[in-house]
N, C-alpha and C. Protein backbone atom coordinates (compact mmCIF):
# COMPACT_ATOMS: atom_id res chain seq x y z
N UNK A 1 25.59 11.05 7.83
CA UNK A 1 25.40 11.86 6.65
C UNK A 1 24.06 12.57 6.75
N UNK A 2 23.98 14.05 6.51
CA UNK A 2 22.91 14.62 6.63
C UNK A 2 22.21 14.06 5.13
N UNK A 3 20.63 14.82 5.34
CA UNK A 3 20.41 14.48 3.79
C UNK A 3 20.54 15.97 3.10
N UNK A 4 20.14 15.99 1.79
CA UNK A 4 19.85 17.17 1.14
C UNK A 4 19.14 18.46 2.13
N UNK A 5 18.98 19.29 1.25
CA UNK A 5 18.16 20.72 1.95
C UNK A 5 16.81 20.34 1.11
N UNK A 6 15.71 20.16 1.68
CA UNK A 6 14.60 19.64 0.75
C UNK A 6 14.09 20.47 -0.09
N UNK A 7 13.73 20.28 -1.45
CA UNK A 7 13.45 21.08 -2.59
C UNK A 7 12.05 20.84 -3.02
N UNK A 8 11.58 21.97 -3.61
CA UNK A 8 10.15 21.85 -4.09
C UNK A 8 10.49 20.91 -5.59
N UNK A 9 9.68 19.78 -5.41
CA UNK A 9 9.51 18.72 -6.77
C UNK A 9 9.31 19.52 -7.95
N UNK A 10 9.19 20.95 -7.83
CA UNK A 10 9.54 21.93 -9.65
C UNK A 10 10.65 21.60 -9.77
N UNK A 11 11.45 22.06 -8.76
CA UNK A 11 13.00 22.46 -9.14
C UNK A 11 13.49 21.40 -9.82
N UNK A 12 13.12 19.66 -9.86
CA UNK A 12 13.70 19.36 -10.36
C UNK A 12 13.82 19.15 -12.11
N UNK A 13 13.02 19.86 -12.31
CA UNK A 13 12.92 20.12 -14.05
C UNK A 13 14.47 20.47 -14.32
N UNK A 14 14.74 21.51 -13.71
CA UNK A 14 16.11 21.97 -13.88
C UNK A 14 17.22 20.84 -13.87
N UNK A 15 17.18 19.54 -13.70
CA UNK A 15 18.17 18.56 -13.45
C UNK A 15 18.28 17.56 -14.69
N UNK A 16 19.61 18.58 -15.66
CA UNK A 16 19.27 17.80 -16.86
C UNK A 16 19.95 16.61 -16.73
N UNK A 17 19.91 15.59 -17.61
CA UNK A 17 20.18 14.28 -17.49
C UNK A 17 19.70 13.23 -16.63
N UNK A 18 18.37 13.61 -15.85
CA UNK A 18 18.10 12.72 -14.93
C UNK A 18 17.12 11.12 -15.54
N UNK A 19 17.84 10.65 -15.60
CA UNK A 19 17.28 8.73 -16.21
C UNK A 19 17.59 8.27 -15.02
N UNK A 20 17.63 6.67 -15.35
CA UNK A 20 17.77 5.85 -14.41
C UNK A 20 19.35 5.42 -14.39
N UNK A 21 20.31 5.88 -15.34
CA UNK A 21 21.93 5.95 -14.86
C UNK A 21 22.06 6.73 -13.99
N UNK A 22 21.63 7.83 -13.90
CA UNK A 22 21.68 8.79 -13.24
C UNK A 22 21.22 9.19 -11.66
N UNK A 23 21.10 7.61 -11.57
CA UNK A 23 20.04 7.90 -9.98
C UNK A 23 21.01 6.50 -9.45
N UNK A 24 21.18 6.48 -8.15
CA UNK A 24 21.84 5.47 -7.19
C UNK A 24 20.28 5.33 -6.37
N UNK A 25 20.04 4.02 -5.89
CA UNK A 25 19.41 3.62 -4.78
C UNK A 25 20.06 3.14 -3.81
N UNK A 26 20.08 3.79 -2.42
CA UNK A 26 19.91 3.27 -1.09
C UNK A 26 18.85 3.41 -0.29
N UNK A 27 19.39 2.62 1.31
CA UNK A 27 18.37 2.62 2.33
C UNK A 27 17.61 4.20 2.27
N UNK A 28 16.88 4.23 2.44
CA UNK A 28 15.66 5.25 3.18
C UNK A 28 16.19 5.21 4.85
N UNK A 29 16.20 6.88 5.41
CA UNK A 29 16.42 6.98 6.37
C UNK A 29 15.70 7.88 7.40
N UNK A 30 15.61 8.43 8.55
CA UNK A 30 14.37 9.33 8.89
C UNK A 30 15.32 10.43 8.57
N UNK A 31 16.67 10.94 8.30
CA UNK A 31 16.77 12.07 8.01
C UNK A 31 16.67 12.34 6.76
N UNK A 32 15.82 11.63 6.02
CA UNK A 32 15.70 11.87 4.46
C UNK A 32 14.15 12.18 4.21
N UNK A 33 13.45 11.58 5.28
CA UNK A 33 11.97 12.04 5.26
C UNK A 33 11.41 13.60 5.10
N UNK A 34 12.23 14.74 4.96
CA UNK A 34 11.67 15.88 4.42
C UNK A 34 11.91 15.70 3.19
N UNK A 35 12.57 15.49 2.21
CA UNK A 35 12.63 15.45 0.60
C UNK A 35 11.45 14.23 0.06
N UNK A 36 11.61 13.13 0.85
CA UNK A 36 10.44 12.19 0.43
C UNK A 36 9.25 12.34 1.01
N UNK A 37 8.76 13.25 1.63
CA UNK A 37 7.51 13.62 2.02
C UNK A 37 7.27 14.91 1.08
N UNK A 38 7.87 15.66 0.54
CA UNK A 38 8.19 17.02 -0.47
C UNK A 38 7.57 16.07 -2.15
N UNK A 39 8.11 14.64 -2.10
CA UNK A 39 7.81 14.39 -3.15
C UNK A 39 6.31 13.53 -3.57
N UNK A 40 6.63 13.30 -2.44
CA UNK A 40 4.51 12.85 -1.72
C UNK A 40 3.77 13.80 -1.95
N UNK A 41 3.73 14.72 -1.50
CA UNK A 41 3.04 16.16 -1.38
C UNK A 41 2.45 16.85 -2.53
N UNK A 42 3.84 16.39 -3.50
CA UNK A 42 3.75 16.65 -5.07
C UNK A 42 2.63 15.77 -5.96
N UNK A 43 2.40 14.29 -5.37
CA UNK A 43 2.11 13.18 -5.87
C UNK A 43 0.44 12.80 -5.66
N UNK A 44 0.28 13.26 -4.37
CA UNK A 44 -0.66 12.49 -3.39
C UNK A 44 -1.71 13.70 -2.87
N UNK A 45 -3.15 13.32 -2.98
CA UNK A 45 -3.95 14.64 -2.62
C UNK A 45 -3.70 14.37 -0.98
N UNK A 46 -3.53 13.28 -0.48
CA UNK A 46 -3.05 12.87 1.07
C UNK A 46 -1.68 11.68 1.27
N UNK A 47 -0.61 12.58 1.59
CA UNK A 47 0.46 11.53 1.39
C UNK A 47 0.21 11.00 2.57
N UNK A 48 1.41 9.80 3.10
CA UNK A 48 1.80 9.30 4.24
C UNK A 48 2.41 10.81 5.16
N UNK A 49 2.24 10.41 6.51
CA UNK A 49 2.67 11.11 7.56
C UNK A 49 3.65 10.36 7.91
N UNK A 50 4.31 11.96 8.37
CA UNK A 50 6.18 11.93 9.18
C UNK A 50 6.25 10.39 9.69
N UNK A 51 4.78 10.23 10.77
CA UNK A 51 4.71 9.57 11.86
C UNK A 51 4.88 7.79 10.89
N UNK A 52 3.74 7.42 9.86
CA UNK A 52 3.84 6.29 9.54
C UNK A 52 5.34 5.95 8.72
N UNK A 53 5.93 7.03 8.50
CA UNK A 53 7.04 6.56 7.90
C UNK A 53 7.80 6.38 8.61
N UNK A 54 8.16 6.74 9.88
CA UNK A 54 9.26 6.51 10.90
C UNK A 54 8.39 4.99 11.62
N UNK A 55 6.86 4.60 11.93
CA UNK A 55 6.74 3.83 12.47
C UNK A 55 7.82 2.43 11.60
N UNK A 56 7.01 2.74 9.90
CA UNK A 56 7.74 1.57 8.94
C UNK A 56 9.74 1.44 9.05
N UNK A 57 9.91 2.85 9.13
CA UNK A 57 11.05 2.46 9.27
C UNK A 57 11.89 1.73 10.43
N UNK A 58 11.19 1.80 11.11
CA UNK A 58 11.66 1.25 12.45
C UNK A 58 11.50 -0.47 12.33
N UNK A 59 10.50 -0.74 11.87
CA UNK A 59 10.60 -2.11 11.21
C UNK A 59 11.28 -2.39 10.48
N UNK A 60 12.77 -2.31 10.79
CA UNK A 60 13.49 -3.15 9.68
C UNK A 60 13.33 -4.45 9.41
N UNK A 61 13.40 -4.88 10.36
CA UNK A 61 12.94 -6.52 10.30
C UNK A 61 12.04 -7.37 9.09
N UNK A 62 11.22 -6.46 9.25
CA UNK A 62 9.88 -6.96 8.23
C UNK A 62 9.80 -6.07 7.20
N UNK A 63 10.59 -4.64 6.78
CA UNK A 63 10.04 -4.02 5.58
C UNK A 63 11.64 -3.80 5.24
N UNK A 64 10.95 -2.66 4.30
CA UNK A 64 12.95 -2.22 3.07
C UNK A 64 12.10 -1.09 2.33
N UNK A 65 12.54 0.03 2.99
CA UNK A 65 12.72 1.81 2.36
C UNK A 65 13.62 1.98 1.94
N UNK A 66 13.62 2.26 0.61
CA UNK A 66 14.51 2.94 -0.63
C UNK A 66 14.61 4.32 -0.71
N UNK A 67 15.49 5.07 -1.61
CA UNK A 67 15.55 6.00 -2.20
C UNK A 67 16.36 5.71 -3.18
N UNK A 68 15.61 6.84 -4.27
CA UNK A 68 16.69 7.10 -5.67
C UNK A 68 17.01 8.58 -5.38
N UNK A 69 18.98 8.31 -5.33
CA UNK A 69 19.15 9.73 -5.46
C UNK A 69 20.20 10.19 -6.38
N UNK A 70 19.53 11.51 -7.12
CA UNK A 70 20.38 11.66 -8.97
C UNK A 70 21.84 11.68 -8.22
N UNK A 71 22.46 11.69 -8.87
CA UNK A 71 24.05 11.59 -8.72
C UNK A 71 24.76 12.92 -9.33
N UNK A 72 24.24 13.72 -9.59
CA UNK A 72 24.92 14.49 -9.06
C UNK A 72 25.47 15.54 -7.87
N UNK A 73 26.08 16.72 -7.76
CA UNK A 73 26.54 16.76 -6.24
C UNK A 73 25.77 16.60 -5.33
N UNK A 74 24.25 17.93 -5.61
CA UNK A 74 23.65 17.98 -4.61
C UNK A 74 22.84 16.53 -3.98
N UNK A 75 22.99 15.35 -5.00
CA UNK A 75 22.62 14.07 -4.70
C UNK A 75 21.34 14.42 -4.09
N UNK A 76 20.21 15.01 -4.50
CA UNK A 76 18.75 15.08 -3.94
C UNK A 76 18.13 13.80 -4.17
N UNK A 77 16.94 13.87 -3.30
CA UNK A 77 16.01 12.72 -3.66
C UNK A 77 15.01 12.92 -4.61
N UNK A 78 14.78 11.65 -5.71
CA UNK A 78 13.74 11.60 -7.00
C UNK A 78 13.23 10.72 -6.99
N UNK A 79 13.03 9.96 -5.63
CA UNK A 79 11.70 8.81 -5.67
C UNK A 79 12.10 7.68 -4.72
N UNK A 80 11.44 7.05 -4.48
CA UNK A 80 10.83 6.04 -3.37
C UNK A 80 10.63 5.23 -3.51
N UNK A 81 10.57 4.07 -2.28
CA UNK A 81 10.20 2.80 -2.91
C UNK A 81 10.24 2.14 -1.45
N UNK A 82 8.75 1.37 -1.28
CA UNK A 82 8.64 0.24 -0.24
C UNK A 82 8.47 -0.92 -0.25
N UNK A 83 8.68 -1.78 1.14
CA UNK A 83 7.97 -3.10 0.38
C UNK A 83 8.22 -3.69 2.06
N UNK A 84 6.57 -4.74 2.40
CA UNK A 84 6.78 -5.10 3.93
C UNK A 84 7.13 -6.52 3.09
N UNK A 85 7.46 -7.29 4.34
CA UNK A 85 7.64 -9.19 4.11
C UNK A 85 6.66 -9.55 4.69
N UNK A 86 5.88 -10.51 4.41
CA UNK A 86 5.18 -11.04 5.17
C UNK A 86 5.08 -12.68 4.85
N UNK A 87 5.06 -13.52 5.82
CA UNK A 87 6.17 -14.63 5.32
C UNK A 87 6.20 -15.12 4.05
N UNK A 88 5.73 -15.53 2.44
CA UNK A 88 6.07 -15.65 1.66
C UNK A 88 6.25 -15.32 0.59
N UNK A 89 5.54 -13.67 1.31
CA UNK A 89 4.87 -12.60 0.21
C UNK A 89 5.82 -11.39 0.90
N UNK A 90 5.86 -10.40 -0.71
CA UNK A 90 6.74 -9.12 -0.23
C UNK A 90 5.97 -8.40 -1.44
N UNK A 91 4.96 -7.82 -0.15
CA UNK A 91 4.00 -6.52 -0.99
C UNK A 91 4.39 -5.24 -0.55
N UNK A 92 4.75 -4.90 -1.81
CA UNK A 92 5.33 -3.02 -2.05
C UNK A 92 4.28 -2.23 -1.50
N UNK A 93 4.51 -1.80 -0.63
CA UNK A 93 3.72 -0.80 0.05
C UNK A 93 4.11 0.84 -0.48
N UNK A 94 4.64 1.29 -1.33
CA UNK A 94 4.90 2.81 -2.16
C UNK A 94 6.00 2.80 -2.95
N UNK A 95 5.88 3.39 -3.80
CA UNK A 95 6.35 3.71 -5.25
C UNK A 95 6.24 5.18 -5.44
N UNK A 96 7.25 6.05 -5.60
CA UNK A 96 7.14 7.76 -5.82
C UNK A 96 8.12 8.21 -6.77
N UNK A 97 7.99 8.88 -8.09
CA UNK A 97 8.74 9.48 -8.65
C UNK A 97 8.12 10.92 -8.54
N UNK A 98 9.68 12.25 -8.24
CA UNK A 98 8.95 13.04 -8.47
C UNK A 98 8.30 12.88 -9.55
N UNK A 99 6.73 14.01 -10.07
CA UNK A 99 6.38 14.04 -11.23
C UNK A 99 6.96 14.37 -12.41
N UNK A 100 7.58 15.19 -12.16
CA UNK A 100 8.65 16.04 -13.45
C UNK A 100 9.63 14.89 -14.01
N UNK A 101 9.71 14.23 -12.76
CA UNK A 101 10.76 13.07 -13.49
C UNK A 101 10.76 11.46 -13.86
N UNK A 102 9.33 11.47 -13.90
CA UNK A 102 8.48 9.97 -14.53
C UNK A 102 8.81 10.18 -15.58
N UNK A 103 8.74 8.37 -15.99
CA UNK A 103 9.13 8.52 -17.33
C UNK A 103 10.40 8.47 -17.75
N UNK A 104 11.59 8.00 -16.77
CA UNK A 104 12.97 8.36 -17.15
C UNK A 104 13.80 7.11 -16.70
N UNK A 105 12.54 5.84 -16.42
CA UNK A 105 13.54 4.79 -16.00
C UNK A 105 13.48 5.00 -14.60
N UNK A 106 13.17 6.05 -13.44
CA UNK A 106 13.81 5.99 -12.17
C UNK A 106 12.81 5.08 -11.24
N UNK A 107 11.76 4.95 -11.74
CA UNK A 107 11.04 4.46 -11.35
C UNK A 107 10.96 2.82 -10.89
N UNK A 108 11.65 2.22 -12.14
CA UNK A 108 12.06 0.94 -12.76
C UNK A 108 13.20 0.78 -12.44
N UNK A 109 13.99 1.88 -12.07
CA UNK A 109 15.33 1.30 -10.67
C UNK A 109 15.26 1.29 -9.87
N UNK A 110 14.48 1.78 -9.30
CA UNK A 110 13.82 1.84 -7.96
C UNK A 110 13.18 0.16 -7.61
N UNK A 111 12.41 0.16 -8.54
CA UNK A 111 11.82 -1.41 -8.37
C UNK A 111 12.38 -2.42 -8.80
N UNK A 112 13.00 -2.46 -9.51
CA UNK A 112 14.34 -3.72 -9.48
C UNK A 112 15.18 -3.76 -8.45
N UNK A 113 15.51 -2.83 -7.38
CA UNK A 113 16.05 -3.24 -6.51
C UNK A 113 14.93 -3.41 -5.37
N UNK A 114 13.69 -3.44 -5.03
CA UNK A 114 12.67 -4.25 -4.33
C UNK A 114 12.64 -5.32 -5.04
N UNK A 115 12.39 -5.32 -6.63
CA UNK A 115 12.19 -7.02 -6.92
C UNK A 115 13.65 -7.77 -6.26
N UNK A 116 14.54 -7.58 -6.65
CA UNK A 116 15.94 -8.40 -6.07
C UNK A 116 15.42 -8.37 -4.85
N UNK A 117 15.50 -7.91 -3.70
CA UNK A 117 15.07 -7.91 -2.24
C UNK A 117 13.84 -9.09 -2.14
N UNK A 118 13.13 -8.69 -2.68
CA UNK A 118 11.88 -9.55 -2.71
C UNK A 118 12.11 -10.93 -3.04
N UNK A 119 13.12 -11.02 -4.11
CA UNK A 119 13.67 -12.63 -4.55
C UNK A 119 14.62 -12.93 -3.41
N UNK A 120 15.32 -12.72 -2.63
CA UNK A 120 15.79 -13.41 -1.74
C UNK A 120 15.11 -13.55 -0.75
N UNK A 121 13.90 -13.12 -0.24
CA UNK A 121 13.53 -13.35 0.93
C UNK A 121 11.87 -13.66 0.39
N UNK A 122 11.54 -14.12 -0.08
CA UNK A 122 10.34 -14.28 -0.84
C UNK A 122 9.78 -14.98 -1.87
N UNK A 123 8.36 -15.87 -2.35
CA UNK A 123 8.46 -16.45 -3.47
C UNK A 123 7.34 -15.91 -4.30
N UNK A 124 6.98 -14.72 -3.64
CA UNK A 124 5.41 -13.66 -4.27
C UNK A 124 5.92 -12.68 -4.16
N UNK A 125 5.52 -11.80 -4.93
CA UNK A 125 5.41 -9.86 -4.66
C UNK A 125 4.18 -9.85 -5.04
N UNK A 126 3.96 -8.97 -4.43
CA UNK A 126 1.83 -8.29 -4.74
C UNK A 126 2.42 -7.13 -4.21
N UNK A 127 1.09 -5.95 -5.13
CA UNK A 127 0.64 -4.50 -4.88
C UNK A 127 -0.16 -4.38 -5.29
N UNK A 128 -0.76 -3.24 -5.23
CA UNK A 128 -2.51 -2.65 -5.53
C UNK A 128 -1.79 -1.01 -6.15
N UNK A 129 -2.50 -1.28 -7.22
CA UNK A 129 -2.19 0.10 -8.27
C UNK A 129 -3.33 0.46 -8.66
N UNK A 130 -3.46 2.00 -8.04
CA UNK A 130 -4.67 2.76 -8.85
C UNK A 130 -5.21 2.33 -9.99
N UNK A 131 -6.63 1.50 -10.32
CA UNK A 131 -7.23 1.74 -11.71
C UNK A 131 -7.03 2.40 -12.70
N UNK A 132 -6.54 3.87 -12.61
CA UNK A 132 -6.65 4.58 -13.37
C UNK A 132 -5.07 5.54 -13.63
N UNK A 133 -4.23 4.24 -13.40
CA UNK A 133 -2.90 4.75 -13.51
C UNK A 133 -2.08 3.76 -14.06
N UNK A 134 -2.24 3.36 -15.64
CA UNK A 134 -1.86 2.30 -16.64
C UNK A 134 -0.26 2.63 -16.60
N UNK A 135 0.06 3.87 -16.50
CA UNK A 135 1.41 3.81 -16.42
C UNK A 135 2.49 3.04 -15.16
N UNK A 136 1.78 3.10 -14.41
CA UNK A 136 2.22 1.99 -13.27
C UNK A 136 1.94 0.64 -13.66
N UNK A 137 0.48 0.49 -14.04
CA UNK A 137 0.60 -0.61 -14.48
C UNK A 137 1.35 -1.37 -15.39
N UNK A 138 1.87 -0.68 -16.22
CA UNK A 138 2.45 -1.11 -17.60
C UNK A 138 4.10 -1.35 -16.89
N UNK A 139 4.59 -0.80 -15.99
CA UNK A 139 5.59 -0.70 -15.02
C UNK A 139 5.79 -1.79 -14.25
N UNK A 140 4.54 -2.48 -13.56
CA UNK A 140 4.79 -3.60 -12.84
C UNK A 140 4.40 -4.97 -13.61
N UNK A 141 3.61 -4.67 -14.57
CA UNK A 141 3.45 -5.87 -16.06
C UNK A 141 5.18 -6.27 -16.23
N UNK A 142 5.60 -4.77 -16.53
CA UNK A 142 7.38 -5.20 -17.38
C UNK A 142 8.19 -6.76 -16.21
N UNK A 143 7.78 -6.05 -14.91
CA UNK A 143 8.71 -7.19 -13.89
C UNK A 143 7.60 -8.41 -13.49
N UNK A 144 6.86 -8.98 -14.74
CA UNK A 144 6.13 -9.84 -14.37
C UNK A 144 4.97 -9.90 -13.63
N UNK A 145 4.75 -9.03 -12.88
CA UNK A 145 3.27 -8.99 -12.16
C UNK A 145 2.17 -8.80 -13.32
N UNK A 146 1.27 -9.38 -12.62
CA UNK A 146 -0.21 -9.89 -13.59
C UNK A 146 -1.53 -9.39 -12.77
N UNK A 147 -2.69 -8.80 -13.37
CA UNK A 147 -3.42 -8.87 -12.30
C UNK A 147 -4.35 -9.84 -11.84
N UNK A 148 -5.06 -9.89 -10.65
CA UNK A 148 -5.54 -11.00 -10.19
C UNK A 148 -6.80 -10.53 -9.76
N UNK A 149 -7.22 -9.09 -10.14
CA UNK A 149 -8.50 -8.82 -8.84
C UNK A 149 -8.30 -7.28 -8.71
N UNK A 150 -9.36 -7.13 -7.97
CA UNK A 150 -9.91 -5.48 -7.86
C UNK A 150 -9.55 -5.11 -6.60
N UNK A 151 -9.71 -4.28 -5.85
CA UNK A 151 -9.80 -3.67 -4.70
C UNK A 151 -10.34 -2.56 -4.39
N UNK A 152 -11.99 -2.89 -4.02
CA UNK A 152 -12.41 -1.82 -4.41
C UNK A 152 -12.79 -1.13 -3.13
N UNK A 153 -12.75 0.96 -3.31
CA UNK A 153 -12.75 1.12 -2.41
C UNK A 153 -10.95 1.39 -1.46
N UNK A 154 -10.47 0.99 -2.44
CA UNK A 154 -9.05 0.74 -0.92
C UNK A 154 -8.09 2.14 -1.06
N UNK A 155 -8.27 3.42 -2.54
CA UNK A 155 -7.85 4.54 -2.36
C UNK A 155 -8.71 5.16 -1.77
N UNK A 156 -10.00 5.19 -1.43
CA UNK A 156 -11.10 5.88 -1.08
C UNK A 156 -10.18 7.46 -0.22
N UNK A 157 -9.89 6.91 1.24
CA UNK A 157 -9.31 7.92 2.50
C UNK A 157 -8.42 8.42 1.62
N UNK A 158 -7.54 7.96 0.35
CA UNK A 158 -6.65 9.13 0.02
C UNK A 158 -6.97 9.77 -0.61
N UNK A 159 -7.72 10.33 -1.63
CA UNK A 159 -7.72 11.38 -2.53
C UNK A 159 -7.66 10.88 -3.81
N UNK A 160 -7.13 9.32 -4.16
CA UNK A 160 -7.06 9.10 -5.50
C UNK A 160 -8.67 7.96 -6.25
N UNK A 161 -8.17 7.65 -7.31
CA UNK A 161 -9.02 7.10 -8.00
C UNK A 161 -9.43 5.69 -6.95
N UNK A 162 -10.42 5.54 -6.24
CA UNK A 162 -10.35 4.88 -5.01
C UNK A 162 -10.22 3.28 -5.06
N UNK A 163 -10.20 2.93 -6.52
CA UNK A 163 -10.51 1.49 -6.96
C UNK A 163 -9.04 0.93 -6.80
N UNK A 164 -8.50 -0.07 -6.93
CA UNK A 164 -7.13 -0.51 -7.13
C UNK A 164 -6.98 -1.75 -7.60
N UNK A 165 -5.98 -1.79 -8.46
CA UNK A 165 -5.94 -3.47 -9.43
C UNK A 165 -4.54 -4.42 -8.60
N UNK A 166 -4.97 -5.14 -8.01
CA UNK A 166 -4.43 -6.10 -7.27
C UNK A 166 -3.24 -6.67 -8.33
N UNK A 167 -2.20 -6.46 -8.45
CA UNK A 167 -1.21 -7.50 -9.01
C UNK A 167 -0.22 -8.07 -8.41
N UNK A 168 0.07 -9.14 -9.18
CA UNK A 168 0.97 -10.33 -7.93
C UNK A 168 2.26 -11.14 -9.03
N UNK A 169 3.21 -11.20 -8.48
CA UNK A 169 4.18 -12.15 -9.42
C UNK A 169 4.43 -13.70 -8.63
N UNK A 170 4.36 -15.06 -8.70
CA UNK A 170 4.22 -16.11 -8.34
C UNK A 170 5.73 -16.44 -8.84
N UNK A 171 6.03 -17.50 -7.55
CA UNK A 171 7.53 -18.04 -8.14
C UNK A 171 8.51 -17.04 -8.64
N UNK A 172 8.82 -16.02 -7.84
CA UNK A 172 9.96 -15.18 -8.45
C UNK A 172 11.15 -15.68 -7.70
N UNK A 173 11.17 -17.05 -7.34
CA UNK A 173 12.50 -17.57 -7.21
C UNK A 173 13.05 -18.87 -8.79
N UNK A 174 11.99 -18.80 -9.56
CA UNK A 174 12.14 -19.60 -10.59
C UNK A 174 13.14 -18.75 -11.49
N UNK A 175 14.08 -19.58 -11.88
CA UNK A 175 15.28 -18.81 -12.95
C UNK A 175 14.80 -17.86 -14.48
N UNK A 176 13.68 -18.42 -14.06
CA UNK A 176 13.17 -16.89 -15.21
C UNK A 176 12.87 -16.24 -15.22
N UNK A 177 12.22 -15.95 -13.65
CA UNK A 177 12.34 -14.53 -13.59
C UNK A 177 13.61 -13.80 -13.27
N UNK A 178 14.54 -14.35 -12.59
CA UNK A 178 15.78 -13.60 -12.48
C UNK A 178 16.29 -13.52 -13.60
N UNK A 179 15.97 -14.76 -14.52
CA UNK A 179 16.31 -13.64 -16.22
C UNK A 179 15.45 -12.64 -16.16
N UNK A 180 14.51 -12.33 -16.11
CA UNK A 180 13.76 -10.99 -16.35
C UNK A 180 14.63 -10.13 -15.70
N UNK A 181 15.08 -9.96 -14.57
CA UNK A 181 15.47 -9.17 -13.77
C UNK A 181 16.61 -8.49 -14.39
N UNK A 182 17.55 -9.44 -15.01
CA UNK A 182 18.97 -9.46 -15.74
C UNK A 182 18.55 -8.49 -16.78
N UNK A 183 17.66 -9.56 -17.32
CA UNK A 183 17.31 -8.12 -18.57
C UNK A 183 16.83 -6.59 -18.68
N UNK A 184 16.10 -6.36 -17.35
CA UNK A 184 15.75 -4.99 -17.25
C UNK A 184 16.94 -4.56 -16.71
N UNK A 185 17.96 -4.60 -16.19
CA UNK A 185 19.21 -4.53 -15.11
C UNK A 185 19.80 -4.04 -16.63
N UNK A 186 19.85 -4.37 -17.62
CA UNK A 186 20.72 -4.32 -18.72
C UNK A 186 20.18 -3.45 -19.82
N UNK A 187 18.87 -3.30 -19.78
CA UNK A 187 17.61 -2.34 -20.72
C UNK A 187 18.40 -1.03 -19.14
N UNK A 188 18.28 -0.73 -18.67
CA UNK A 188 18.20 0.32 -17.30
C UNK A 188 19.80 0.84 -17.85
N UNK A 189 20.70 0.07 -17.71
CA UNK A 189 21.98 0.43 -17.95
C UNK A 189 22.25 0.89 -19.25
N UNK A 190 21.57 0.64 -20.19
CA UNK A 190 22.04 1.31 -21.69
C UNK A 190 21.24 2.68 -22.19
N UNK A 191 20.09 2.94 -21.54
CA UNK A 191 19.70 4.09 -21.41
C UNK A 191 19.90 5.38 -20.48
């Protein structure tokens, strides 16, 4: 399957109805890397390169590249999602909604299907979220992550707010968090 014809992250204003019903997640593939580098570009004063995303993808073994793509025909891509293993921990290495379309849930389907991933092969998730981007934060609060610590310095080389707030979820094989999971799975589906 080819992917889309890659679109400038405006166009997708034009895509009415786009929530999180409205978006399917699968694998991430290298012929999908022009639309998810289009939506980097949009996002990031320095995104990831062609090159590190084909190195990660090639690691299947140890990581899991997502995409959300809206459902309708042209089925384009509206966001991203990583995450390496490392043996008991599964830290999300990127998170991308286009901009136009934060805010709509896609974000939060995107990461419920890393948290599920992460619960079978894992008993931690950790990431590092910009200081100065509460809306992520308030995003990875909902699936239980807490913060633990600073990181300072660690956006510096990209362009963003260079500080980063370390958060981590413990025991996400304990049955309450897979109630959590259930419940956003079911908050996601009625909107």
């Amino acid at each position: 399957m080819t992917s889309a014809t890659p679109v400038a992250p405006a166009a997708f204003s034009s895509v009415p109805g786009t929530t999180a019903r409205a978006v399917t997640v699968q694998p991430m593939t290298a012929s999908m890397l022009p639309e998810v580098m289009a939506i980097d570009a949009a996002c990031y004063p320095v995104p990831w390169s062609r090159a590190a995303y084909e190195s990660e993808l090639a690691r299947a073994d140890d990581r899991l590249y997502l995409v959300a793509r809206h459902a309708s025909e042209d089925r384009r891509i509206v966001g991203h999602g990583g995450m390496a293993f490392d043996q008991d921990e599964a830290h999300v290495t990127t998170m991308t909604v286009a901009p136009v379309l934060q805010g709509r849930g896609i974000g939060a389907r995107l990461f419920l299907a890393l948290a599920l991933a992460a619960r079978r092969r894992s008993t931690s998730l950790a990431l590092e979220v910009a200081t100065d981007n509460p809306v992520a934060q308030a995003l990875y609060r909902r699936f239980g992550l807490a913060p633990v610590g600073i990181h300072r310095g660690y956006y510096a080389d990209m362009g963003l707010s260079p500080d980063a707030v370390v958060m981590r979820a413990d025991n996400i094989h304990h049955p309450d968090y897979a109630n959590r999971l259930v419940n956003i799975a079911v908050e996601l589906d009625c909107t």
